[in-house]
PDB file of N, CA and C in Angstrom:
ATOM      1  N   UNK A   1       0.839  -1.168   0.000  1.00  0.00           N
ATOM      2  CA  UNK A   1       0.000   0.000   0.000  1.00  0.00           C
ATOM      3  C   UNK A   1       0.884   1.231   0.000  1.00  0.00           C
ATOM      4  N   UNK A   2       0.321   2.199  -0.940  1.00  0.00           N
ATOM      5  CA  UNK A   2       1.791   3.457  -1.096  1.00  0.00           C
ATOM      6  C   UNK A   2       0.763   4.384  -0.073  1.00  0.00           C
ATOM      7  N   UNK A   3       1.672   5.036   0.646  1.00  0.00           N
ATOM      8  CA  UNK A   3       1.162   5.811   1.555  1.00  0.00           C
ATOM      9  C   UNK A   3       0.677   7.051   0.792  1.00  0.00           C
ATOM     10  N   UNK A   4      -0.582   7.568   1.457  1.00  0.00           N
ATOM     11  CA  UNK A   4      -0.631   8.719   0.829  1.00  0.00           C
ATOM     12  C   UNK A   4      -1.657   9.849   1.711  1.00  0.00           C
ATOM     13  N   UNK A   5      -1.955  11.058   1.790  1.00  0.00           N
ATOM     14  CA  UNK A   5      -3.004  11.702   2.612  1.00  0.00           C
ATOM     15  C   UNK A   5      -4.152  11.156   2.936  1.00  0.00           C
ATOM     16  N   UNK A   6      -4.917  10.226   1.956  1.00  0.00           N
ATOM     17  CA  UNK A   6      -5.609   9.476   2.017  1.00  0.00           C
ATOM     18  C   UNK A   6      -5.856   8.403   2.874  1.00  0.00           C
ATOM     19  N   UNK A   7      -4.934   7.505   2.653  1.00  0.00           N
ATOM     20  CA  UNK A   7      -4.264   6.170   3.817  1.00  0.00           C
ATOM     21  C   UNK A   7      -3.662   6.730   5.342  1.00  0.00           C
ATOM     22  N   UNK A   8      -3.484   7.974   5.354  1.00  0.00           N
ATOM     23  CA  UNK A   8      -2.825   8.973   6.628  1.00  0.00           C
ATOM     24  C   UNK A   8      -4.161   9.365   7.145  1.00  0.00           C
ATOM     25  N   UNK A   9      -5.077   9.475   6.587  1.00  0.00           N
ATOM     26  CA  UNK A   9      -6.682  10.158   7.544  1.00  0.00           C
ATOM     27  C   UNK A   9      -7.281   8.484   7.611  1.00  0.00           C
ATOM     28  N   UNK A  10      -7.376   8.031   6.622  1.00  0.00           N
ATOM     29  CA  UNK A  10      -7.994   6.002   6.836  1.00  0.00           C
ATOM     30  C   UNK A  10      -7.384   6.043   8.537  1.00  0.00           C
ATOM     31  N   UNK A  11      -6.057   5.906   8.642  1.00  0.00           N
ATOM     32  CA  UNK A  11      -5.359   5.208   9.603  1.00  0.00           C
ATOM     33  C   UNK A  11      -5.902   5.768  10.391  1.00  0.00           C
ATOM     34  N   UNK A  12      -5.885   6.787  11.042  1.00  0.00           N
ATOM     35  CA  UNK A  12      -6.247   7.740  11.979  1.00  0.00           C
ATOM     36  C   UNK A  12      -7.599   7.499  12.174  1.00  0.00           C
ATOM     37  N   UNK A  13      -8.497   7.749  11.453  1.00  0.00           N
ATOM     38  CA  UNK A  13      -9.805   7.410  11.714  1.00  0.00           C
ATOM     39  C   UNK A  13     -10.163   5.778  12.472  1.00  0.00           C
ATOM     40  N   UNK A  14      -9.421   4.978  11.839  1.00  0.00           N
ATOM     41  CA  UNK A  14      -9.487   3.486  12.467  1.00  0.00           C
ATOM     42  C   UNK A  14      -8.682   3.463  13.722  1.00  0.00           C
ATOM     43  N   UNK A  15      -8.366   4.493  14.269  1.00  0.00           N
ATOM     44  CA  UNK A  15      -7.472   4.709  15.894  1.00  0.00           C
ATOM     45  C   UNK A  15      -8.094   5.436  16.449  1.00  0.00           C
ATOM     46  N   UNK A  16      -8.817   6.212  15.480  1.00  0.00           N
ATOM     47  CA  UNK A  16      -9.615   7.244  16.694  1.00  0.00           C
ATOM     48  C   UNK A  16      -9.739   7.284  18.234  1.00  0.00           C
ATOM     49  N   UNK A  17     -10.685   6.225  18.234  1.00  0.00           N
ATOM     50  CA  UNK A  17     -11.246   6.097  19.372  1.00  0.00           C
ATOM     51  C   UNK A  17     -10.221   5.706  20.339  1.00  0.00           C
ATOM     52  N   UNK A  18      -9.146   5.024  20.103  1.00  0.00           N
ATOM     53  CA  UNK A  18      -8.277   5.242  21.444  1.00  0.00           C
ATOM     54  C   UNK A  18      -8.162   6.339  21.834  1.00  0.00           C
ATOM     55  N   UNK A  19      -7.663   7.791  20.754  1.00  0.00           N
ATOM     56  CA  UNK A  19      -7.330   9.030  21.088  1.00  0.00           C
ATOM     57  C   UNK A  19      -7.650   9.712  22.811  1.00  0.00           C
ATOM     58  N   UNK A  20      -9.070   8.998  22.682  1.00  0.00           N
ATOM     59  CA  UNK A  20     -10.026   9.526  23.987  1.00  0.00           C
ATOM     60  C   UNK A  20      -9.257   9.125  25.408  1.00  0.00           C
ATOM     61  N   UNK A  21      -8.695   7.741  24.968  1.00  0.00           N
ATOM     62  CA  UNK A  21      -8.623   6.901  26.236  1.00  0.00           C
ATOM     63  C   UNK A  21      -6.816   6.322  26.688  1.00  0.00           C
ATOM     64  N   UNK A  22      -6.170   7.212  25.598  1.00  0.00           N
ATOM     65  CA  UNK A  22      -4.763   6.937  25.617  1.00  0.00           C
ATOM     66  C   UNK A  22      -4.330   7.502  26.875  1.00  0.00           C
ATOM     67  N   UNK A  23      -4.767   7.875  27.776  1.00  0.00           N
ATOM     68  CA  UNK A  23      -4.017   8.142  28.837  1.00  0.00           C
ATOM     69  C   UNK A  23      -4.444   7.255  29.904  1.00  0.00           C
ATOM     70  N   UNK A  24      -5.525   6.422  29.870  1.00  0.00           N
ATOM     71  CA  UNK A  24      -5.979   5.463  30.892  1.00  0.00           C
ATOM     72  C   UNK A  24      -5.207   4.308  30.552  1.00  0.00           C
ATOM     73  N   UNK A  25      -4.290   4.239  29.009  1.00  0.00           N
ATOM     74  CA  UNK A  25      -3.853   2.825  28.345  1.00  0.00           C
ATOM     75  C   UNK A  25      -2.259   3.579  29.074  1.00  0.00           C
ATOM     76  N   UNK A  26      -2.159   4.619  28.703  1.00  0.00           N
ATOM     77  CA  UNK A  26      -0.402   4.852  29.605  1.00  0.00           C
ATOM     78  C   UNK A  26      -0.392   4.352  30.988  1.00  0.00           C
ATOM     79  N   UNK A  27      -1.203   4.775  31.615  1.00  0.00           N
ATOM     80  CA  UNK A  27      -1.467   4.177  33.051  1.00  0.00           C
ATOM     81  C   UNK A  27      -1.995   3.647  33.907  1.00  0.00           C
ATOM     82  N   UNK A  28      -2.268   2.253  32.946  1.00  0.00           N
ATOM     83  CA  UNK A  28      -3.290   1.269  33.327  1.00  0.00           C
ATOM     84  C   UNK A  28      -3.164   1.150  34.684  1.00  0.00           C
ATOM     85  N   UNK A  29      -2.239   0.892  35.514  1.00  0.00           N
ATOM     86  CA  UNK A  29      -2.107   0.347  36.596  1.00  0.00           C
ATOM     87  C   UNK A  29      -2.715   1.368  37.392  1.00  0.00           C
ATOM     88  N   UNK A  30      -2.570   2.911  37.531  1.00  0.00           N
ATOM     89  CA  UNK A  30      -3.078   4.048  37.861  1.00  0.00           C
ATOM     90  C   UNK A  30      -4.685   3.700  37.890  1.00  0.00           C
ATOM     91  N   UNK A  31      -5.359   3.650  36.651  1.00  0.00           N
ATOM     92  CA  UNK A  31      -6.554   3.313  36.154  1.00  0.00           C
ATOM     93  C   UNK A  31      -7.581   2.242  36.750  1.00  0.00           C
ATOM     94  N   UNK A  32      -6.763   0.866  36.913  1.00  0.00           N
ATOM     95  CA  UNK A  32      -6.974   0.294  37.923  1.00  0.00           C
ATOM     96  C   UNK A  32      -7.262   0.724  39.170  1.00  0.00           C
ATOM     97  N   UNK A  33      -6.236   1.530  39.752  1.00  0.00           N
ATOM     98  CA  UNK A  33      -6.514   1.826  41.292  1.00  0.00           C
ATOM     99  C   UNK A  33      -7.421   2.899  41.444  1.00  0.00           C
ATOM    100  N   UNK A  34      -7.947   3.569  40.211  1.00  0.00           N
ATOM    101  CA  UNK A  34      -9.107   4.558  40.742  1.00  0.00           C
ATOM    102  C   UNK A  34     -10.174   4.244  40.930  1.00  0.00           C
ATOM    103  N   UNK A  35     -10.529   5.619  41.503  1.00  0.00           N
ATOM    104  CA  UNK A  35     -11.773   5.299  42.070  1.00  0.00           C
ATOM    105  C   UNK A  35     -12.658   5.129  41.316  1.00  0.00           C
ATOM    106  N   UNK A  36     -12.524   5.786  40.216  1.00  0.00           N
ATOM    107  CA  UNK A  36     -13.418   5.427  38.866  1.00  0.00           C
ATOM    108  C   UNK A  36     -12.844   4.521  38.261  1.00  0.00           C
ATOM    109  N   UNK A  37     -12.458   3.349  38.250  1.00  0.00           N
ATOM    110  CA  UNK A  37     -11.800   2.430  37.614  1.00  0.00           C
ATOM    111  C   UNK A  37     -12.711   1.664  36.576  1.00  0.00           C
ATOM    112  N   UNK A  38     -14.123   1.462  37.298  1.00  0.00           N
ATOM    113  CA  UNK A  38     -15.258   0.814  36.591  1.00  0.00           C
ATOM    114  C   UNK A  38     -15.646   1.488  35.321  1.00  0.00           C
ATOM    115  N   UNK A  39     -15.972   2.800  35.452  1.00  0.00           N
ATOM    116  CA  UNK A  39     -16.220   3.758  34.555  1.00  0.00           C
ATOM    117  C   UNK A  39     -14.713   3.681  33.363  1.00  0.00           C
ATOM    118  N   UNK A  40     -13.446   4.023  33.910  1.00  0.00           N
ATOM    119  CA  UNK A  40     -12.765   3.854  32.930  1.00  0.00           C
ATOM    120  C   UNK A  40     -12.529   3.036  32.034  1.00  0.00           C
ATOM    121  N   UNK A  41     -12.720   1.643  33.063  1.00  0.00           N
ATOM    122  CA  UNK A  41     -11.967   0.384  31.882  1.00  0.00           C
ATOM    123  C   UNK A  41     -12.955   0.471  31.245  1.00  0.00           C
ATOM    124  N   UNK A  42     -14.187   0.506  31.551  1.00  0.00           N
ATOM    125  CA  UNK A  42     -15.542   0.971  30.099  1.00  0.00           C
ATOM    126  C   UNK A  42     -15.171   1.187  28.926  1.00  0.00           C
ATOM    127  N   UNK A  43     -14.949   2.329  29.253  1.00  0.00           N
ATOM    128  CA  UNK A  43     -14.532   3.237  28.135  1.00  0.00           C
ATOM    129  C   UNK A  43     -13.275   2.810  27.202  1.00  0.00           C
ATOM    130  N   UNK A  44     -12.280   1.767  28.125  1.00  0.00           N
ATOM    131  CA  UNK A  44     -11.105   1.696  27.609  1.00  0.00           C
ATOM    132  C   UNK A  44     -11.487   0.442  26.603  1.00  0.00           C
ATOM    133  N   UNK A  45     -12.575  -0.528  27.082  1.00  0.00           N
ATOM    134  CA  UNK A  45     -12.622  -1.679  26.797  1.00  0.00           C
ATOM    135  C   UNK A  45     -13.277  -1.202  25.140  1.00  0.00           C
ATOM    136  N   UNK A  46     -14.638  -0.270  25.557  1.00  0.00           N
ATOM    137  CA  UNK A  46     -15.265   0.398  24.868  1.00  0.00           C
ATOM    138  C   UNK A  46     -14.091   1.046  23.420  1.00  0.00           C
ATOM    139  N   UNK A  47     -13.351   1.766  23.574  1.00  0.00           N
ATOM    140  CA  UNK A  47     -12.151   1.965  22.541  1.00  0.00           C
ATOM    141  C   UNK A  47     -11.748   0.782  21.857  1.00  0.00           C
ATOM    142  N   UNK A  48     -11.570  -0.257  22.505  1.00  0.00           N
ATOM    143  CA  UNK A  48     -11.094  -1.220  21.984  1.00  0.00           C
ATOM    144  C   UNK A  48     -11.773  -1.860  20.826  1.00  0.00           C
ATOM    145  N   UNK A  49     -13.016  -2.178  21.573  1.00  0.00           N
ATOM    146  CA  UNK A  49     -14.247  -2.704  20.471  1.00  0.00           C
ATOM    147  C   UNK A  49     -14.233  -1.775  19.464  1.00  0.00           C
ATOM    148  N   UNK A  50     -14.611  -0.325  19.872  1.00  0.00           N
ATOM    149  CA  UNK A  50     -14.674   0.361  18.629  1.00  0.00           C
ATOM    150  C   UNK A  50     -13.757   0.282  17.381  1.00  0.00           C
ATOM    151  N   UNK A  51     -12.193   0.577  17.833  1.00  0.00           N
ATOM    152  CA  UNK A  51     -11.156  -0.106  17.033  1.00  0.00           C
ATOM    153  C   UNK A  51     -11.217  -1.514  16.018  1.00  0.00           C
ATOM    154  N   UNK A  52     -11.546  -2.592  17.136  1.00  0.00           N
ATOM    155  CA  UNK A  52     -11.725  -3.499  15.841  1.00  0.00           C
ATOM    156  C   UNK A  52     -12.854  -3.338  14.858  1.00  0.00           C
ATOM    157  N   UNK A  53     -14.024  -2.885  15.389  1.00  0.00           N
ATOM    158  CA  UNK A  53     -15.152  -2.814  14.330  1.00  0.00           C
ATOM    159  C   UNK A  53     -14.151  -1.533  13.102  1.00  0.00           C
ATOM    160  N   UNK A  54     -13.969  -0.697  13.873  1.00  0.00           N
ATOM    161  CA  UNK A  54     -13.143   0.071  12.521  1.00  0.00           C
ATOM    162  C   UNK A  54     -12.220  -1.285  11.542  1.00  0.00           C
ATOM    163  N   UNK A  55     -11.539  -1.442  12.245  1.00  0.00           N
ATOM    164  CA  UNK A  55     -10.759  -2.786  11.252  1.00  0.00           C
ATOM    165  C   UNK A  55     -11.390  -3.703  10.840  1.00  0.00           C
ATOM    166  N   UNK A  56     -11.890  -4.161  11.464  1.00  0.00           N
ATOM    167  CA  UNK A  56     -13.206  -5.175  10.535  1.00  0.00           C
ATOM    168  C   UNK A  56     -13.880  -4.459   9.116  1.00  0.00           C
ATOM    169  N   UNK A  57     -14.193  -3.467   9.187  1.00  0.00           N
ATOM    170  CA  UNK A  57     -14.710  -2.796   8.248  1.00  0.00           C
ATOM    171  C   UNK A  57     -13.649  -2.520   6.721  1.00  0.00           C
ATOM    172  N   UNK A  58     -12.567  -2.113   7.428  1.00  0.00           N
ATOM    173  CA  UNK A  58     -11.281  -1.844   6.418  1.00  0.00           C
ATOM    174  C   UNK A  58     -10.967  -3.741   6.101  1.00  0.00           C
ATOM    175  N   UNK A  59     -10.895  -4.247   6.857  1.00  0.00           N
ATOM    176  CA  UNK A  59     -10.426  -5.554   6.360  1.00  0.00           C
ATOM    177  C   UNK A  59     -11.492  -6.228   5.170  1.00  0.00           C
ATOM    178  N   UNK A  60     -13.112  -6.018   5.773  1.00  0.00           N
ATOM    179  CA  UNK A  60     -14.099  -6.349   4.510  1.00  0.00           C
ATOM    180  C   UNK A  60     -13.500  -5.071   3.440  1.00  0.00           C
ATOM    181  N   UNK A  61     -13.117  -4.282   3.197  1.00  0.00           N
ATOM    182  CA  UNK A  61     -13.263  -3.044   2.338  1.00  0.00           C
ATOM    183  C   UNK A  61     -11.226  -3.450   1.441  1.00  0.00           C
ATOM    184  N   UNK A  62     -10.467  -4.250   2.260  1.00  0.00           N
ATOM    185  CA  UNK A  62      -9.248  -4.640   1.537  1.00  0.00           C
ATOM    186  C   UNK A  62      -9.382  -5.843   0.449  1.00  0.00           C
ATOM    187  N   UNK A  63      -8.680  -5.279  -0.638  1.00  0.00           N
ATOM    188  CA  UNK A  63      -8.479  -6.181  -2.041  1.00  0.00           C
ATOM    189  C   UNK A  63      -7.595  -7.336  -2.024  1.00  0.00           C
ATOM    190  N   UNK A  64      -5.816  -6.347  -1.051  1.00  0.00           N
ATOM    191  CA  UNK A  64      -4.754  -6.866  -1.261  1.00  0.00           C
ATOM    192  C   UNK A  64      -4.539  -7.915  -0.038  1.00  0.00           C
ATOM    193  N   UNK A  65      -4.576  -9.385  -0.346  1.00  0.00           N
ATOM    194  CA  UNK A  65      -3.774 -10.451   0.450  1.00  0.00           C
ATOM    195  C   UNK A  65      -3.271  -9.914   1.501  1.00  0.00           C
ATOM    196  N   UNK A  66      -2.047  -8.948   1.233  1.00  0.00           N
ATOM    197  CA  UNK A  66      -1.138  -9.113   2.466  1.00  0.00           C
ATOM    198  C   UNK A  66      -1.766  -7.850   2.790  1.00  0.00           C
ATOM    199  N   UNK A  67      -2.544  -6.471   3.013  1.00  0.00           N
ATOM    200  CA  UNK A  67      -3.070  -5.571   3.539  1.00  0.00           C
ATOM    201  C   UNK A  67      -4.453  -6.469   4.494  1.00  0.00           C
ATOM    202  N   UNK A  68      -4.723  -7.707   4.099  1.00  0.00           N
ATOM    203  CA  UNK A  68      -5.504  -8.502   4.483  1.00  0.00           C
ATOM    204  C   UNK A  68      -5.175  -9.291   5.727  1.00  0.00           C
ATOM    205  N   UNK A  69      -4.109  -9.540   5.802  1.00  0.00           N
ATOM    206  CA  UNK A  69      -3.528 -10.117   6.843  1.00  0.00           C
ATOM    207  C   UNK A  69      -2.968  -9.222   7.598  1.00  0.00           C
ATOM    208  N   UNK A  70      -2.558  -7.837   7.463  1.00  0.00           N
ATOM    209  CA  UNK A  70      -1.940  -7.322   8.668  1.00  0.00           C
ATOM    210  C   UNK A  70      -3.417  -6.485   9.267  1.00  0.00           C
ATOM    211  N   UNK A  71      -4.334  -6.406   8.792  1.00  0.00           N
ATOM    212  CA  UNK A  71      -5.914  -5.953   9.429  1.00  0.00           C
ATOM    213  C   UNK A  71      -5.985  -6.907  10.096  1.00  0.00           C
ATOM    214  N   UNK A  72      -5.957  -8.306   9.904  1.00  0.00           N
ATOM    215  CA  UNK A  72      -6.498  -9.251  10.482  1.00  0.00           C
ATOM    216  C   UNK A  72      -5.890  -9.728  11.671  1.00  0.00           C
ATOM    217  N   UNK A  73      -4.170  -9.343  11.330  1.00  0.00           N
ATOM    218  CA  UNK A  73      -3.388  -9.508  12.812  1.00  0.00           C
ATOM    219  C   UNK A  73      -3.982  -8.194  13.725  1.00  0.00           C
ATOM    220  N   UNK A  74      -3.897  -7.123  12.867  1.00  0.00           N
ATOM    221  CA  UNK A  74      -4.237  -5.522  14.038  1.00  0.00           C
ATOM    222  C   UNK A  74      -5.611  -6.215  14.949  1.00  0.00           C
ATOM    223  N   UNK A  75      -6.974  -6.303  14.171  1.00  0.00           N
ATOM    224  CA  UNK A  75      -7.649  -7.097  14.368  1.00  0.00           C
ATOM    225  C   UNK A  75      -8.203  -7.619  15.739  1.00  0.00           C
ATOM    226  N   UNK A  76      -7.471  -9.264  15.678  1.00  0.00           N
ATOM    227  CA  UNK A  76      -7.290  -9.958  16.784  1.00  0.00           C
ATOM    228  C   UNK A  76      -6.274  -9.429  17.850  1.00  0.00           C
ATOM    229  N   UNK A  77      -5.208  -8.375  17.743  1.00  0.00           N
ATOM    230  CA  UNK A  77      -4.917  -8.128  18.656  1.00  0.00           C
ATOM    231  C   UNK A  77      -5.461  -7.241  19.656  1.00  0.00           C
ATOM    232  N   UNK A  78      -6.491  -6.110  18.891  1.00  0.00           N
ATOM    233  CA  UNK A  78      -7.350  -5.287  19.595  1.00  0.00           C
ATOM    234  C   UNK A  78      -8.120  -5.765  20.412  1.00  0.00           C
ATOM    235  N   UNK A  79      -8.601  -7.163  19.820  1.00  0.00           N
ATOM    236  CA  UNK A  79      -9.864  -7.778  20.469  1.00  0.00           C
ATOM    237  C   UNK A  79      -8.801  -8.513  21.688  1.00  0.00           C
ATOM    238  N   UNK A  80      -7.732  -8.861  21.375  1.00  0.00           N
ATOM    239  CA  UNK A  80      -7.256  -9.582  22.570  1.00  0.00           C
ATOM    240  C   UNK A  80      -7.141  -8.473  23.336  1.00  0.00           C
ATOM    241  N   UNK A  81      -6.504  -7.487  23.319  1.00  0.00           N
ATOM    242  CA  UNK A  81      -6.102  -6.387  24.166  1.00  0.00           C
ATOM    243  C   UNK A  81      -7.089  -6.181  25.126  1.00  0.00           C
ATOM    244  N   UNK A  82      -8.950  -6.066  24.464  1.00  0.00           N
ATOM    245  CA  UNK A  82      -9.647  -5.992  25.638  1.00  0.00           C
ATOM    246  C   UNK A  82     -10.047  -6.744  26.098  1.00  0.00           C
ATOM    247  N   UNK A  83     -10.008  -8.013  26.152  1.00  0.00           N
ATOM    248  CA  UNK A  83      -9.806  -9.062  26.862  1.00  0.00           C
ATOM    249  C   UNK A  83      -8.938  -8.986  27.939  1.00  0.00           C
ATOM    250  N   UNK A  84      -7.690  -8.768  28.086  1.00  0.00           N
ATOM    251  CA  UNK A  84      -6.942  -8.714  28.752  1.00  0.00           C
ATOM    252  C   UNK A  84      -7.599  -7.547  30.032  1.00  0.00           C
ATOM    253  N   UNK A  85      -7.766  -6.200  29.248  1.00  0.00           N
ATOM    254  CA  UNK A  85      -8.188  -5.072  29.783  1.00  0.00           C
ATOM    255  C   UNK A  85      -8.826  -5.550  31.209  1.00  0.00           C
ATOM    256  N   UNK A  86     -10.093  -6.308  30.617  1.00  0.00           N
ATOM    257  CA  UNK A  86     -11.580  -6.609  31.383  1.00  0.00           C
ATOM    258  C   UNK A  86     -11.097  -7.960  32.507  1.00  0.00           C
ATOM    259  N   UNK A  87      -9.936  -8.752  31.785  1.00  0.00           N
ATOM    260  CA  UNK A  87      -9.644  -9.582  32.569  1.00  0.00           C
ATOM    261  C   UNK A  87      -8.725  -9.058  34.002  1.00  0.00           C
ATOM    262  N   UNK A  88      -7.946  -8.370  33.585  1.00  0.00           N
ATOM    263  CA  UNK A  88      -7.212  -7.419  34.870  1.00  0.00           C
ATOM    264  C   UNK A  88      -8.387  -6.319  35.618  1.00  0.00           C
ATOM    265  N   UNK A  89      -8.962  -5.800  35.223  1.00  0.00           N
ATOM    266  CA  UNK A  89      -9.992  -5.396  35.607  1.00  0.00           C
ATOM    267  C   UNK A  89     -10.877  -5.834  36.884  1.00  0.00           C
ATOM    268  N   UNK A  90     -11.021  -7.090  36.088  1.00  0.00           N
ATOM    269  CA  UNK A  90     -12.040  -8.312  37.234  1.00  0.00           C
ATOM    270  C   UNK A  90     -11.569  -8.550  37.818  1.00  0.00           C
ATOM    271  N   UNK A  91      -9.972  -9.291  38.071  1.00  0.00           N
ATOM    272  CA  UNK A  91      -9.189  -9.861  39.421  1.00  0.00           C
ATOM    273  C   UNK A  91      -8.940  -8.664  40.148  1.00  0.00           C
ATOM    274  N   UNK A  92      -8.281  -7.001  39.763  1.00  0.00           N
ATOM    275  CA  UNK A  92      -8.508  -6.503  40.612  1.00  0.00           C
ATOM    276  C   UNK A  92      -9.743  -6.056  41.404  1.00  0.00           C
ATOM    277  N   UNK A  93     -10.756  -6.072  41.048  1.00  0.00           N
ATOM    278  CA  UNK A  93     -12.467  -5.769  41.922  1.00  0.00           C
ATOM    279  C   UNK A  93     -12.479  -7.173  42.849  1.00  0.00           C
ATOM    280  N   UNK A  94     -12.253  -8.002  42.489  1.00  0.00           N
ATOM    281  CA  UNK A  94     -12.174  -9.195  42.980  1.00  0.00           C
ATOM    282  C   UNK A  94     -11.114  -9.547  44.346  1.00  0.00           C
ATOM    283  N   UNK A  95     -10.120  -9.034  44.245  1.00  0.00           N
ATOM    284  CA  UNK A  95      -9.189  -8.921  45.133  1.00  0.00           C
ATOM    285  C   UNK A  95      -9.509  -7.601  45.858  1.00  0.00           C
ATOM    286  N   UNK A  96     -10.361  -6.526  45.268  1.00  0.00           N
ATOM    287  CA  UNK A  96     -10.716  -5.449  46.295  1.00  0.00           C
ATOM    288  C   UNK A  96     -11.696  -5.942  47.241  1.00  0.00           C
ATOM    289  N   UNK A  97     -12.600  -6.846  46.526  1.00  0.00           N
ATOM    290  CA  UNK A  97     -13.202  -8.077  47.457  1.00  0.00           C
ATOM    291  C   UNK A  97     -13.360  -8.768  48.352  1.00  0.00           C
ATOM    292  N   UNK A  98     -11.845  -9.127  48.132  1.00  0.00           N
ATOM    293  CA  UNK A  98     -11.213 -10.290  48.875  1.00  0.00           C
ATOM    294  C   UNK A  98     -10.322 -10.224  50.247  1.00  0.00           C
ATOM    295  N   UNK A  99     -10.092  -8.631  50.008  1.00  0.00           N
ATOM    296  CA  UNK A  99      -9.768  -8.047  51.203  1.00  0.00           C
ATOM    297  C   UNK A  99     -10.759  -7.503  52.233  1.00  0.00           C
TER     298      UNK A  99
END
């Protein structure tokens, strides 16, 4: 894919939605310990989803094989990412719990 102004606003638009929440992803561990923690990882988890549906969309909307496969790695890693998110999430409420 040749880069171009075009493919430079695509990209951006399919990241967007982290934009909002990139400072709860710098300091997850922070994020965790707040008091709004529930409310954040929401939102963070919430970014996440949004992200892949953006890539999902570009991946149905790609021609090229290999532009096909690196959507599809970005992809599954977004979706793993909030997995992870929601999974750290839960053991800490759980361990706030447990104490």
């Amino acid at each position: 894919m040749i880069s171009t102004k075009s493919n430079i606003s695509e990209v951006i638009t399919m990241y967007e939605a982290l934009q909002a929440v990139a400072a709860d992803m710098a300091g997850f561990e922070a994020t965790l310990n707040s008091p709004t923690s529930h409310a954040r990882v929401l939102r963070l988890t919430s970014a996440l989803d949004d992200t892949v549906k953006n890539l999902s969309a570009k991946l149905e909307a790609a021609t090229v094989e290999r532009e096909r496969a690196h959507l599809q790695t970005l992809q599954r890693g977004f979706a793993a990412a909030g997995r992870v998110v929601q999974r750290l999430a839960d053991l800490k409420a759980q361990a706030g719990l447990d104490a």
